[in-house]
Protein backbone atom coordinates (compact mmCIF):
# COMPACT_ATOMS: atom_id res chain seq x y z
CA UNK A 1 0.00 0.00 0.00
CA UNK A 2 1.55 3.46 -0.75
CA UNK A 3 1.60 6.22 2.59
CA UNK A 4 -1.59 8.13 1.35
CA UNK A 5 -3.56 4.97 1.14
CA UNK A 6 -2.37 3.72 4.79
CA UNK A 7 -3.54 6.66 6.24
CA UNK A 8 -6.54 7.06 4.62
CA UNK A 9 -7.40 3.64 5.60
CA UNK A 10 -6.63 4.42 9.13
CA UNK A 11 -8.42 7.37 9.40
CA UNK A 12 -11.37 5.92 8.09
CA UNK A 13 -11.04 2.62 10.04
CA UNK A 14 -10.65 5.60 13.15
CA UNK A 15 -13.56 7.39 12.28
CA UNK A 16 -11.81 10.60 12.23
CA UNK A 17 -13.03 13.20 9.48
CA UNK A 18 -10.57 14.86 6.91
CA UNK A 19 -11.73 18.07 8.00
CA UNK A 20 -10.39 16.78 11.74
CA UNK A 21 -7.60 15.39 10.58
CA UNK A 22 -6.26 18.00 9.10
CA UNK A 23 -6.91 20.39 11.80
CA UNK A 24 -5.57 18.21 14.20
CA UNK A 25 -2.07 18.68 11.79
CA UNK A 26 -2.13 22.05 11.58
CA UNK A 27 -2.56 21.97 7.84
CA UNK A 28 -5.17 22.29 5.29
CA UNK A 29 -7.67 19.92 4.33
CA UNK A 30 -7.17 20.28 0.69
CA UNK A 31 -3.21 19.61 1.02
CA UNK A 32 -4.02 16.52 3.28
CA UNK A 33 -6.66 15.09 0.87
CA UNK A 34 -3.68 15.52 -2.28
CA UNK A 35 -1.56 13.61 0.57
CA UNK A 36 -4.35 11.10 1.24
CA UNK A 37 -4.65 10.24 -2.55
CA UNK A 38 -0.44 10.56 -4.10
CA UNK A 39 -1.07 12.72 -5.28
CA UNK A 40 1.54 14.80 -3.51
CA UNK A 41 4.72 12.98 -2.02
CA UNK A 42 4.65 12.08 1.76
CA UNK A 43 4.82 15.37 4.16
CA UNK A 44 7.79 16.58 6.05
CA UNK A 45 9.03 14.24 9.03
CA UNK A 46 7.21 16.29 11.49
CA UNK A 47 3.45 15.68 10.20
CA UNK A 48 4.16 12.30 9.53
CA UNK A 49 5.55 12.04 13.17
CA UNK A 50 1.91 14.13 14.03
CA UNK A 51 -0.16 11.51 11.68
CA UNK A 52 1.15 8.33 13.49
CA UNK A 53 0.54 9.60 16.87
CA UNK A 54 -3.18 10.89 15.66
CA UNK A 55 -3.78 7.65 14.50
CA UNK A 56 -2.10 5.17 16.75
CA UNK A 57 0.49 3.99 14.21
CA UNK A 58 3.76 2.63 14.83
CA UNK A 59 6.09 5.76 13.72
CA UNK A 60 8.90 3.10 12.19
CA UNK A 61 6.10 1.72 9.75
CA UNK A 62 5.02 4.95 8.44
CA UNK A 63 8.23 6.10 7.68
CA UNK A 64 8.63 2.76 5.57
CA UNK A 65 5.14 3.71 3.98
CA UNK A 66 6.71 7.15 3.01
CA UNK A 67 10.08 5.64 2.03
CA UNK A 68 12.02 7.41 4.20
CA UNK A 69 14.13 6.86 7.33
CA UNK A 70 13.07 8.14 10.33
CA UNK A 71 14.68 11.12 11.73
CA UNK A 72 16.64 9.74 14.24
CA UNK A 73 18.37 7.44 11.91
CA UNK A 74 18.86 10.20 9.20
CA UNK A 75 21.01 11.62 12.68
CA UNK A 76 23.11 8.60 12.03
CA UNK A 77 23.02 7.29 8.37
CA UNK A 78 26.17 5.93 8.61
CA UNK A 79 25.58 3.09 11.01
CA UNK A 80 22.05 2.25 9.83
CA UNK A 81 23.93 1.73 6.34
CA UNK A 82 26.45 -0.17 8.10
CA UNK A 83 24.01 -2.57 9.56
CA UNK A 84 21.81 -3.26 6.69
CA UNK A 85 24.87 -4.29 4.77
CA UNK A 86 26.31 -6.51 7.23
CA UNK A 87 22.80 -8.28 8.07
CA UNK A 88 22.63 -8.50 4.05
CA UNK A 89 25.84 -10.35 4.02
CA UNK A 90 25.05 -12.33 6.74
CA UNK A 91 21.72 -13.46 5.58
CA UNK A 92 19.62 -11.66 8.04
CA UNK A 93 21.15 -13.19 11.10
């Protein structure tokens, strides 16, 4: 599923109005629709961070949804790279 589609799902499965949601974000409900639909690319770390508390989502997974690492590995890119190739080469051990 691609990020606009999980949370869409989730809000709906939540009950929670677009209209809400959005004010809940800080943001407009027009931009958060586009969002809800790709047909704009996930938001900035922060709403995302916002969205997954909102809507009881595990912050990890939704940065997955939106491609992206979450901010406190993008502190340390280095490492996370690091580990990712040497579980690779391992074989996931």
């Amino acid at each position: 599923m691609a990020f606009g589609e999980v949370i869409r799902a989730r809000r709906t499965e939540m009950r929670i109005g677009l209209n809400d949601m959005a004010a809940r974000l800080g943001i407009s409900a027009a931009y958060w629709s586009r969002v809800e639909r790709d047909l704009e690319s996930p938001p900035r770390d922060e709403l995302i961070e916002k969205a997954a508390a909102i809507l009881a989502l595990r912050l990890d997974d939704l940065f997955v949804e939106a491609r992206r690492l979450p901010p406190d590995m993008q502190k340390d890119i280095g490492r996370v790279v690091l580990a990712y190739r040497r579980m690779r080469a391992t074989g996931g051990r």
